[in-house]
Structures are given as structure tokens and as C-alpha cells.
C-alpha atoms as a PDB file:
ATOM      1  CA  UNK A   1      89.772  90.642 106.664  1.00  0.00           C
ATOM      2  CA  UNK A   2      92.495  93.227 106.307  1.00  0.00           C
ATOM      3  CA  UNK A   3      93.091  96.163 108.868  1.00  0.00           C
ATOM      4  CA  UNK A   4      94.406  99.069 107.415  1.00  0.00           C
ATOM      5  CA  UNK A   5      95.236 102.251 109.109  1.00  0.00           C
ATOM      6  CA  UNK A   6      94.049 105.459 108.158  1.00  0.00           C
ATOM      7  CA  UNK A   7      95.488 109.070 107.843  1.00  0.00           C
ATOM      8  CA  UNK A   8      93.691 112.279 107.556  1.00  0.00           C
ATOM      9  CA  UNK A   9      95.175 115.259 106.352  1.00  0.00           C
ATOM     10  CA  UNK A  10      93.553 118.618 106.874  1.00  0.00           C
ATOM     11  CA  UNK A  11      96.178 121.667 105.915  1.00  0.00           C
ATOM     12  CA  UNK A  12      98.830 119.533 105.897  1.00  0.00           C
ATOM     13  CA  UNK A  13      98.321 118.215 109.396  1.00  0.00           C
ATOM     14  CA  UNK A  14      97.162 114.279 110.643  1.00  0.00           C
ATOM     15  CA  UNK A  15      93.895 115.037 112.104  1.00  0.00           C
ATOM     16  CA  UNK A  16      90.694 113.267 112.500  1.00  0.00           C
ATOM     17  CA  UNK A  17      87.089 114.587 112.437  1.00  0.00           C
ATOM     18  CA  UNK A  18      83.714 113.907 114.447  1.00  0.00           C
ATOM     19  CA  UNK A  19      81.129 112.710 112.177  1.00  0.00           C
ATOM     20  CA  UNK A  20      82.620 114.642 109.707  1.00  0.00           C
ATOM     21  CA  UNK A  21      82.300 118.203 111.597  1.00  0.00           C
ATOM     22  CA  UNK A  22      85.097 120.579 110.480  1.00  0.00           C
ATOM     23  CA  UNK A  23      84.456 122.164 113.143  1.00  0.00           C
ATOM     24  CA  UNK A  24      85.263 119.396 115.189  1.00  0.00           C
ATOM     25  CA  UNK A  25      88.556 118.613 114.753  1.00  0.00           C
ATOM     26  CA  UNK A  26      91.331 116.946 116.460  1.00  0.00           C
ATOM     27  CA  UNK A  27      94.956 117.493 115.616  1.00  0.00           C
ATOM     28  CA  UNK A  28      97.850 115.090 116.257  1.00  0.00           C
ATOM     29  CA  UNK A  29     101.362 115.626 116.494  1.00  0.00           C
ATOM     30  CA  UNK A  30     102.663 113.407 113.975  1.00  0.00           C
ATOM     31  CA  UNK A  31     103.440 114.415 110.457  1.00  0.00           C
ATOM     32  CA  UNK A  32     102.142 112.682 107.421  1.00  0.00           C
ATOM     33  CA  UNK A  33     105.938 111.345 106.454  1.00  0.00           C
ATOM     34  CA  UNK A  34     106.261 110.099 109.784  1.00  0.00           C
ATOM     35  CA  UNK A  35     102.688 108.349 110.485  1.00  0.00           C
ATOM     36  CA  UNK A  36     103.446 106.560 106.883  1.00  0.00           C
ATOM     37  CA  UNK A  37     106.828 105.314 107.812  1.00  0.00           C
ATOM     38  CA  UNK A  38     105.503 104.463 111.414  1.00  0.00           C
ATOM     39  CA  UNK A  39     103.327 101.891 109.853  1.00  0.00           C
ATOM     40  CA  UNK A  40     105.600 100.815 106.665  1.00  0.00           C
ATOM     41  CA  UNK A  41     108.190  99.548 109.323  1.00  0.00           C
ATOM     42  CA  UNK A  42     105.824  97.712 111.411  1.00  0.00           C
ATOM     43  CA  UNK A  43     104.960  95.512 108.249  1.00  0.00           C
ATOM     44  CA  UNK A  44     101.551  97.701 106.979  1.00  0.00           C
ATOM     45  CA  UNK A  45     100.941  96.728 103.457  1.00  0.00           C
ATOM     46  CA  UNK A  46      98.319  99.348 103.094  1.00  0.00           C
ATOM     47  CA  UNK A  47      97.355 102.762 103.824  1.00  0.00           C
ATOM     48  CA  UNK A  48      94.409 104.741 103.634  1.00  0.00           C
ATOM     49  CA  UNK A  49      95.129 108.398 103.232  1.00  0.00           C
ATOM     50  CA  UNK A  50      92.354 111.347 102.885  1.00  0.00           C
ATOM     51  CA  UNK A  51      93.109 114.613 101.805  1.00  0.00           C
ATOM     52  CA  UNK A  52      89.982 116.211 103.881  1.00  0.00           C
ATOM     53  CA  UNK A  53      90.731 119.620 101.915  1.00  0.00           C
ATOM     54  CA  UNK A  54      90.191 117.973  98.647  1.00  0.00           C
ATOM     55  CA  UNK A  55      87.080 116.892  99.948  1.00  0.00           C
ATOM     56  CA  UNK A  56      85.558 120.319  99.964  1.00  0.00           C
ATOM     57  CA  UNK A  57      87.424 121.007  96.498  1.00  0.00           C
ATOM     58  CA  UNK A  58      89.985 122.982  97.824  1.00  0.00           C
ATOM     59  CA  UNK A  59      93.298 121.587  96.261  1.00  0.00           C
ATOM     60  CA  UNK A  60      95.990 123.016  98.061  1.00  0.00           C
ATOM     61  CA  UNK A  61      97.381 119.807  99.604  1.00  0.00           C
ATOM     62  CA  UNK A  62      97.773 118.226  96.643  1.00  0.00           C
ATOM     63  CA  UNK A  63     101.240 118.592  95.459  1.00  0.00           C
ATOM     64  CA  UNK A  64     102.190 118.140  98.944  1.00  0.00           C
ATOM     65  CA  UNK A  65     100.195 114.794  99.307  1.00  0.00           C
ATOM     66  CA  UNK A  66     101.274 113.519  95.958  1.00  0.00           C
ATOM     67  CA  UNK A  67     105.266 113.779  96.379  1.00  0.00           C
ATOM     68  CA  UNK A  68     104.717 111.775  99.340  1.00  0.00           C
ATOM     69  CA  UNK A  69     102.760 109.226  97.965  1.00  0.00           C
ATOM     70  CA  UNK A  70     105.194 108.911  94.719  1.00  0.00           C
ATOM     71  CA  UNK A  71     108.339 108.292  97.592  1.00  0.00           C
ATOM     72  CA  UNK A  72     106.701 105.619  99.759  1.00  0.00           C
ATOM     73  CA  UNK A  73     106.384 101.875  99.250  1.00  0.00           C
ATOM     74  CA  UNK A  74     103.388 101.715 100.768  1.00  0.00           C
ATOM     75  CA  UNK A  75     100.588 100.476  98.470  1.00  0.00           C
ATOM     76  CA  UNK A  76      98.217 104.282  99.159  1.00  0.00           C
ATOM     77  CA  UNK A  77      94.578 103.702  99.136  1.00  0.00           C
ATOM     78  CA  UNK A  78      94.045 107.544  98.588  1.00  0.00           C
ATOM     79  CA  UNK A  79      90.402 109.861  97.774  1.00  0.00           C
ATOM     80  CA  UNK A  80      89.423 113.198  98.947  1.00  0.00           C
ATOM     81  CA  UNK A  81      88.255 115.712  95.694  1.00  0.00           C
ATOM     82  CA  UNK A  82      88.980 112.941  93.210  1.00  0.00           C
ATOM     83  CA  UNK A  83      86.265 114.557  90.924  1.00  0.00           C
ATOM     84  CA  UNK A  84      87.365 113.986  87.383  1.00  0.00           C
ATOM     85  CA  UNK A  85      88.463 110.723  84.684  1.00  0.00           C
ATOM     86  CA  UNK A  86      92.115 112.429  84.276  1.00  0.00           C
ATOM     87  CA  UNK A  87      92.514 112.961  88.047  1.00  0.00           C
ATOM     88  CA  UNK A  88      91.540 109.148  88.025  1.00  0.00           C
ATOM     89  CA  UNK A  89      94.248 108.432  85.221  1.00  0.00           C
ATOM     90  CA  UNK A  90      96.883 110.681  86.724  1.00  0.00           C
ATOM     91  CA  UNK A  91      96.659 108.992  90.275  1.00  0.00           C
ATOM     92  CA  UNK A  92      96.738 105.507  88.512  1.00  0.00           C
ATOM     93  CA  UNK A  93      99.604 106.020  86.314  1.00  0.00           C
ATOM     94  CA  UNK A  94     101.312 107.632  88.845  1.00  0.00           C
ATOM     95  CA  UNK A  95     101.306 104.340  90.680  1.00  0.00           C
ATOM     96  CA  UNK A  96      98.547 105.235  93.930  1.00  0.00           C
ATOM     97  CA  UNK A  97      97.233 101.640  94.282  1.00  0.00           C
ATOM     98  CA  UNK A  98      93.868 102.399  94.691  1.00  0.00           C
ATOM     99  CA  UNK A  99      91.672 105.452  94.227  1.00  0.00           C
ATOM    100  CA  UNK A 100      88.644 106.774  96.192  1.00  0.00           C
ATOM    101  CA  UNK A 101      85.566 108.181  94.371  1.00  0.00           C
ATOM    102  CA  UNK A 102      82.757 109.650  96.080  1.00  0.00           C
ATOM    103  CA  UNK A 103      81.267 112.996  95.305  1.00  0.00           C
ATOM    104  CA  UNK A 104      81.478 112.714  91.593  1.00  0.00           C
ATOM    105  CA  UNK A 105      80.421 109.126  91.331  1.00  0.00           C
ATOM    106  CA  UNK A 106      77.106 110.542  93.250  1.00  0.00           C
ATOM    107  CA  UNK A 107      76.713 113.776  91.367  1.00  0.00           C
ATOM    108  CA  UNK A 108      77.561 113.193  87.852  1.00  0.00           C
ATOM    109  CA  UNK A 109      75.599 110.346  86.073  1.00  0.00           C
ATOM    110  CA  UNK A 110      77.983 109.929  83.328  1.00  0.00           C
ATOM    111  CA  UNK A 111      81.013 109.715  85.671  1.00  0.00           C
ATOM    112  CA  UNK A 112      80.895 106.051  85.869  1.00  0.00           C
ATOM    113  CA  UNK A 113      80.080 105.394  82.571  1.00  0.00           C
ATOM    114  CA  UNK A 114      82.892 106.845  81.219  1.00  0.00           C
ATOM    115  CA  UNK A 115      85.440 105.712  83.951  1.00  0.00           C
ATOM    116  CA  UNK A 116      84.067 101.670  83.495  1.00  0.00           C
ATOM    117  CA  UNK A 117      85.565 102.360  80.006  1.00  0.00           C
ATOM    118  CA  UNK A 118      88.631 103.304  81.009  1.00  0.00           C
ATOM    119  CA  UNK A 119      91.359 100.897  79.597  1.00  0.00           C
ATOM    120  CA  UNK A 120      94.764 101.205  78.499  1.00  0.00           C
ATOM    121  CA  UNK A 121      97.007  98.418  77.955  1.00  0.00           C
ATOM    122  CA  UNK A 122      96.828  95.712  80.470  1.00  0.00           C
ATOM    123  CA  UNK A 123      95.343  98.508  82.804  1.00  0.00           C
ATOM    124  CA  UNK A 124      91.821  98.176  83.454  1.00  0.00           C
ATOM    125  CA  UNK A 125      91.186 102.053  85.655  1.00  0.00           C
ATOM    126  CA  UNK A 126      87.765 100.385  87.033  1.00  0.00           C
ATOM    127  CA  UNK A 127      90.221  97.731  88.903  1.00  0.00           C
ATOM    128  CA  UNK A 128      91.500 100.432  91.058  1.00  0.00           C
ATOM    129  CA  UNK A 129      88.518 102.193  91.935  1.00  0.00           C
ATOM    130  CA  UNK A 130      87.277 101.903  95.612  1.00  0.00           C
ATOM    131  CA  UNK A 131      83.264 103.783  95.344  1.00  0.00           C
ATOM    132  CA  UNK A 132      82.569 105.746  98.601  1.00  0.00           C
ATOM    133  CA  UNK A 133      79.481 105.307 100.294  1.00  0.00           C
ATOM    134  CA  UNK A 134      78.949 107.369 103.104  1.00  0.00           C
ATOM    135  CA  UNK A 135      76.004 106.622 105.009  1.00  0.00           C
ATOM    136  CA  UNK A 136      73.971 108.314 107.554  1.00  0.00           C
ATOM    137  CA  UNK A 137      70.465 106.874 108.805  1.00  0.00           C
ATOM    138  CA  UNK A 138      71.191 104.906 105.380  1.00  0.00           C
ATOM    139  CA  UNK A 139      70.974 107.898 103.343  1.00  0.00           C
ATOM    140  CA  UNK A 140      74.036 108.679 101.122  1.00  0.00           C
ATOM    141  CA  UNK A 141      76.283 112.161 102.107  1.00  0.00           C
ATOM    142  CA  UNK A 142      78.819 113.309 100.185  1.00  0.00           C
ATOM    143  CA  UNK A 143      80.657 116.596  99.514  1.00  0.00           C
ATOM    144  CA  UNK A 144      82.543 115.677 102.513  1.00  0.00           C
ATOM    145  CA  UNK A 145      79.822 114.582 104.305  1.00  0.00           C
ATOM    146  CA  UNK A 146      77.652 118.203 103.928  1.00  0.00           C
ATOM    147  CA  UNK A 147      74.850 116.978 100.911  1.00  0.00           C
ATOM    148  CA  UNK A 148      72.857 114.444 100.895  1.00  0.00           C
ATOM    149  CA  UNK A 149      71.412 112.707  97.871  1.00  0.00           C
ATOM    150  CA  UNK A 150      68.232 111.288  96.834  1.00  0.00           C
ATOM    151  CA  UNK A 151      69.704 108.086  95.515  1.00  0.00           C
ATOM    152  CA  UNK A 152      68.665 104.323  97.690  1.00  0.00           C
ATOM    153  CA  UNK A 153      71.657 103.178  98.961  1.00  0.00           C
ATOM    154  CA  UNK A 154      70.847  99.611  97.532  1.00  0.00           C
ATOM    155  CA  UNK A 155      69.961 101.118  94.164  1.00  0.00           C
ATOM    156  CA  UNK A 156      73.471 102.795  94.129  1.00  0.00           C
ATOM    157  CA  UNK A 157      75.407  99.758  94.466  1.00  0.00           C
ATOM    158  CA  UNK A 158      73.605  98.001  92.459  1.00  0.00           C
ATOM    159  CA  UNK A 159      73.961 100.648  89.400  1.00  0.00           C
ATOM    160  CA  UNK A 160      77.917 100.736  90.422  1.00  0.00           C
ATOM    161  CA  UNK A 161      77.485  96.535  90.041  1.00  0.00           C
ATOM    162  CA  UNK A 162      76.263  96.875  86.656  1.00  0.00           C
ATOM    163  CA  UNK A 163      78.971  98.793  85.523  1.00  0.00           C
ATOM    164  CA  UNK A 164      81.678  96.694  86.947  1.00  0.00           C
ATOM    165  CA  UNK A 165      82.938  97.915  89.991  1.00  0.00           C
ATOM    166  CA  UNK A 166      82.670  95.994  92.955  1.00  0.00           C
ATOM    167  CA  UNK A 167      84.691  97.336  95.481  1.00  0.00           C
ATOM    168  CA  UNK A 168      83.247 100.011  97.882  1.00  0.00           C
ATOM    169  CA  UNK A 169      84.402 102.039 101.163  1.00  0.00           C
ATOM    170  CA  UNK A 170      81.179 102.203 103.210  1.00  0.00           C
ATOM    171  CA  UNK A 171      81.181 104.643 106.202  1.00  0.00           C
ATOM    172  CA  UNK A 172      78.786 104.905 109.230  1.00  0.00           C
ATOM    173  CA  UNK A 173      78.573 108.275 109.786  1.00  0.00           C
ATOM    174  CA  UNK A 174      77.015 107.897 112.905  1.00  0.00           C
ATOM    175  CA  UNK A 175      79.560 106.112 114.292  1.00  0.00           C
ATOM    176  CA  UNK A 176      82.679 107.978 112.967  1.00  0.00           C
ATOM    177  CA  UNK A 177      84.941 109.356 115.453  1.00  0.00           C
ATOM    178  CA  UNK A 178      83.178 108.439 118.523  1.00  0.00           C
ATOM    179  CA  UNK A 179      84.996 105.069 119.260  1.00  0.00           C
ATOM    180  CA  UNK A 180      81.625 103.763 120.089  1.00  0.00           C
ATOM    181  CA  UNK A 181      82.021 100.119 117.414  1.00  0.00           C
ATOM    182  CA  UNK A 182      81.617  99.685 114.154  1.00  0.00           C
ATOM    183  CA  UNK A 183      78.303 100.003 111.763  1.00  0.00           C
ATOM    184  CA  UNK A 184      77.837  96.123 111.666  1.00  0.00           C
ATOM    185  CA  UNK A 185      73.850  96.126 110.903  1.00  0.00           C
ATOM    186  CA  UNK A 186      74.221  98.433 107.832  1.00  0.00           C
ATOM    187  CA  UNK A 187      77.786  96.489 106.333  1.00  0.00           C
ATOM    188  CA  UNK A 188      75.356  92.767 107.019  1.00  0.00           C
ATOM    189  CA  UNK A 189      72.510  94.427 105.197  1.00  0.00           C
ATOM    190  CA  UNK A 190      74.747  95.609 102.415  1.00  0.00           C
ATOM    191  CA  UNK A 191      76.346  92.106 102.203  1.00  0.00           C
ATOM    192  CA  UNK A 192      73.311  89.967 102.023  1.00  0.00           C
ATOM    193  CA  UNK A 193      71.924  92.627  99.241  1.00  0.00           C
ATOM    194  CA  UNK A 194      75.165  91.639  97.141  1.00  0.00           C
ATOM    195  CA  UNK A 195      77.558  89.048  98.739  1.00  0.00           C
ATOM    196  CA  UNK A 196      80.054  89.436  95.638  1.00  0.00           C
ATOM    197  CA  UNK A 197      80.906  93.303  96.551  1.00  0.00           C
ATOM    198  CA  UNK A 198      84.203  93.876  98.384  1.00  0.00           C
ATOM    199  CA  UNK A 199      83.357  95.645 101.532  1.00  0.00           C
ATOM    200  CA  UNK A 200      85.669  97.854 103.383  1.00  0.00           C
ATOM    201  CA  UNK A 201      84.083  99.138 106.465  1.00  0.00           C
ATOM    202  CA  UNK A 202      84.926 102.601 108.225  1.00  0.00           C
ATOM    203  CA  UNK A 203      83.968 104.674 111.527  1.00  0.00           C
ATOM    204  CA  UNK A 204      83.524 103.819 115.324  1.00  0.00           C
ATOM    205  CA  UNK A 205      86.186 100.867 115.433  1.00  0.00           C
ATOM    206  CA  UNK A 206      87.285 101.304 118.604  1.00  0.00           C
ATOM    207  CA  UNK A 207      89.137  98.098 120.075  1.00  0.00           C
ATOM    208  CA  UNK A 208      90.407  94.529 118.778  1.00  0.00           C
ATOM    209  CA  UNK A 209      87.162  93.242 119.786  1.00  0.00           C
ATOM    210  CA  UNK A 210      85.110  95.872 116.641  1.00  0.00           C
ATOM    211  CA  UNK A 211      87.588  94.211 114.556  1.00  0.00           C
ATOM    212  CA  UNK A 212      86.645  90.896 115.699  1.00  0.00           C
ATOM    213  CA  UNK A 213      82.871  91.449 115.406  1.00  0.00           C
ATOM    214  CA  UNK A 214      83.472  92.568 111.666  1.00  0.00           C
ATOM    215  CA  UNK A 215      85.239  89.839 110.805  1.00  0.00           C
ATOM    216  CA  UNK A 216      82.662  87.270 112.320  1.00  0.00           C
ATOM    217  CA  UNK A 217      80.365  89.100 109.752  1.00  0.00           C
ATOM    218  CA  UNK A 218      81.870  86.442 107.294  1.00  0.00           C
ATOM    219  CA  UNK A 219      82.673  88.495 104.341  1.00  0.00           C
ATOM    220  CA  UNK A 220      84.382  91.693 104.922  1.00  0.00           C
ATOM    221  CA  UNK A 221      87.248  91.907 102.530  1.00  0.00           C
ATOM    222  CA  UNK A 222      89.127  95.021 105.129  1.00  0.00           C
ATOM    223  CA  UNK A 223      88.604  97.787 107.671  1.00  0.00           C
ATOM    224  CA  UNK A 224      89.561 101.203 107.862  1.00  0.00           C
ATOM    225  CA  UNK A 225      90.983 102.118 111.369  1.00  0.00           C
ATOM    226  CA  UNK A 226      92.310 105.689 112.450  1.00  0.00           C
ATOM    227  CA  UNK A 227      90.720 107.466 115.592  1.00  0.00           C
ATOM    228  CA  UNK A 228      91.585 104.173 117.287  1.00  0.00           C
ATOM    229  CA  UNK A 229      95.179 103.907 116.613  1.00  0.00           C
ATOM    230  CA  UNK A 230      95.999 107.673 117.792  1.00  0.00           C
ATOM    231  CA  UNK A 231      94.050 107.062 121.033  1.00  0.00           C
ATOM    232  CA  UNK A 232      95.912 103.979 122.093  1.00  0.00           C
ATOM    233  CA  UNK A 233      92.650 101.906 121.912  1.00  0.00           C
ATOM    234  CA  UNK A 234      94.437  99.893 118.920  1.00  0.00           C
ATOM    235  CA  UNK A 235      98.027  99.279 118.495  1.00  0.00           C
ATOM    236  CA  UNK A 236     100.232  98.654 115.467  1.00  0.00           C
ATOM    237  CA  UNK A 237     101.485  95.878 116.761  1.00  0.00           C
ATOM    238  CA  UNK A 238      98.384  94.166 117.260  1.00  0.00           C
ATOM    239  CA  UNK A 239      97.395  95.538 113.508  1.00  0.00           C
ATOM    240  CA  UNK A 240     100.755  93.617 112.359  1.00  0.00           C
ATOM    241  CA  UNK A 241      99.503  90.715 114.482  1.00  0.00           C
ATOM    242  CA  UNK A 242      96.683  90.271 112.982  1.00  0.00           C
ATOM    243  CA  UNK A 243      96.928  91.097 108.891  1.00  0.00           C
ATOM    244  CA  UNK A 244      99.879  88.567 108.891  1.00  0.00           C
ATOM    245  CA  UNK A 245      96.577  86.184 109.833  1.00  0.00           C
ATOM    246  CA  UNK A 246      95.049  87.520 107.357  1.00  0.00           C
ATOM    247  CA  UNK A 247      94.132  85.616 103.873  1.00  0.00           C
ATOM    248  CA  UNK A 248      92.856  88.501 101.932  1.00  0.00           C
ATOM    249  CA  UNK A 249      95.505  89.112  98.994  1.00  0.00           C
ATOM    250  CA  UNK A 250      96.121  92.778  98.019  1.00  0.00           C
END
């Protein structure tokens, strides 16, 4: 199981959000450049940027986002208003190593469809797709956590199954932002429902020992840490420590 660290950008600030509140909302005082190249030089394959503006479909961090993405190494795990195929295209072509779907996947029943028959050349789009599921009381938010949808969260993956993507972001709402561990009964559930999806869990991670207890979960392909790392609770050396353990090849 993979760590990898997490960045959220709200007006072109790091910040991080309680259970998704926008009106809850710490800032740090880091920039985005900097938080990137903190991690790139202590070995971080991975990161996992959101651009929480995006989320609500406002689009004005974009460009800024997107020349930083295009100058780093990093491989960029990046969602956050991702709401159309040629925003899909763009970001994969442009070389962002995986992208995040959520909203649109939920809302738009031909979104999918079309996007599983995405192919050009040797790239196959549905490769780089990482489906969002986030999950409170195991109902299924989206529009950045504000709507909720009538779709079973079981049914959901299993419709994202049959149309071959297999690699989903599942957050705990409830335990986002609080530090308070890591949603380990809903990520078991969704595992023994379909142990061939690659899981990447998300919210309340809040010490080595979370990490620990999702990795004894057996099948967890990564986890998303952020609150964590800006409140000293995890450190990037301990991160390094342990993904250069870690058998999971990205």
C-alpha cells in the first residue's frame, strides 16, 4: 500500500476542509510550488492534488494549476470539476498521470459510456481514470460534497466494473478532516463486495498507526494523506520510509 500526500487548493492557496464545509476552512502557509517540491525531494512518487474551486465548477484555478502540473516530475493524481470527455483527453495528453472523476461520472449516465471508449493509439483514457466515491452514512455526495444521489454505493461500482474501470478514490466523509482514523469498515465492505477494484482510501488518517490498520486490511492498493502531514501527526520522512517498503508499482 502506497501513501501519497495530498494538496488542496482553494483560490490558489493549500488549504484543507472539514467534512467538506467551505465554510470550514483551514489555510496553510505553503504555496502549491513549494508543497510539490517539498515532497518531490523527499522521494514522493505521487501526488494527489484537488482543485476545490473546480469542484463547485468555478474554473478560475485552472490555468494556474495546470502550468504547474505541466513543470513538475511528479506523477499528479489530479480531479476537482473534471466534468467533460475533452477535459479528460486534455489532462491525459497533457501528461497528468491520473485523473479524478466524480460529479459527472454520478450525474450523467452516458459519461462513462463514452469515456470506456476512449482510445487512441496505445492510450487506453479508461487506464487513467481514478472514479470518486464519496461516501457519507454510505450514501454517495458529490458536487463537492453538497448533493447526494440516489444511486447504492455497491450498485455504482459495480456499473463502473462493467465498464472497465477498476480503480476508485473512496472518501469517508465522516471522517475527513477530523484526524479521528481512517473509514476501515466501509473500504473492508467495499473490498469483499469486489476484491479486484483498486482501492485508494481518503479522510481521518491521522498517525502511522491509520496507515498501519489500512494496510492490515490486506488489499488496499494506496492512501490519500493531507490534514495529517500539515499538523505534524505524519511526517515525510516517515511517508519516504515507508513507500520505499512498498510493493505496489505505479
Amino acid at each position: 500500500m502506497y501513501i501519497i500526500p495530498a494538496i488542496d487548493v482553494l483560490d490558489k492557496k493549500v488549504v484543507r476542509l472539514r467534512e467538506g464545509n467551505y465554510d470550514d476552512v483551514t489555510t496553510y502557509e505553503i504555496s502549491l510550488e513549494e508543497q510539490i517540491e517539498k515532497y518531490h525531494a523527499n522521494g514522493t512518487e505521487i501526488v494527489h492534488i484537488i482543485d476545490l474551486n473546480g469542484a463547485k465548477g468555478d474554473f478560475s484555478n485552472q490555468e494556474y494549476l495546470f502550468d504547474i502540473i505541466r513543470k513538475t516530475d511528479m506523477k499528479v493524481q489530479y480531479g476537482g470539476g473534471v466534468r467533460s470527455i475533452e477535459k479528460v483527453k486534455e489532462l491525459v495528453d497533457a501528461g497528468v498521470y491520473r485523473v479524478i472523476v466524480g460529479t459527472q461520472a454520478i450525474t450523467n449516465p452516458s459519461f462513462l459510456e463514452e469515456l470506456s471508449k476512449l482510445n487512441e493509439g496505445r492510450t487506453k483514457y479508461a487506464d487513467h481514470i481514478v472514479i470518486a466515491i464519496d461516501v457519507l452514512d454510505e450514501v454517495i455526495k458529490y458536487s463537492g460534497w453538497l448533493e447526494s444521489s440516489p444511486i447504492k454505493l455497491v450498485e455504482y461500482i459495480d456499473k463502473c466494473l462493467a465498464l472497465g474501470f477498476y480503480r476508485f478514490l473512496c472518501t469517508d466523509i465522516s471522517k475527513d478532516g477530523k484526524l479521528g482514523g481512517a473509514g476501515i469498515e466501509l473500504y473492508q465492505k467495499l473490498l469483499d463486495h469486489s476484491p479486484i477494484i483498486k482501492l485508494i482510501g481518503s479522510g481521518g488518517i491521522s498517525s502511522m498507526d491509520d496507515i498501519r490498520a489500512l494496510h492490515a486490511i490486506g488489499r488496499m492498493e494506496s492512501c490519500v494523506v493531507g490534514k495529517a502531514i500539515y499538523e505534524n501527526k505524519i511526517t515525510i520522512e516517515e511517508i519516504k520510509a515507508w513507500n520505499l517498503q512498498s510493493l505496489i508499482n505505479f
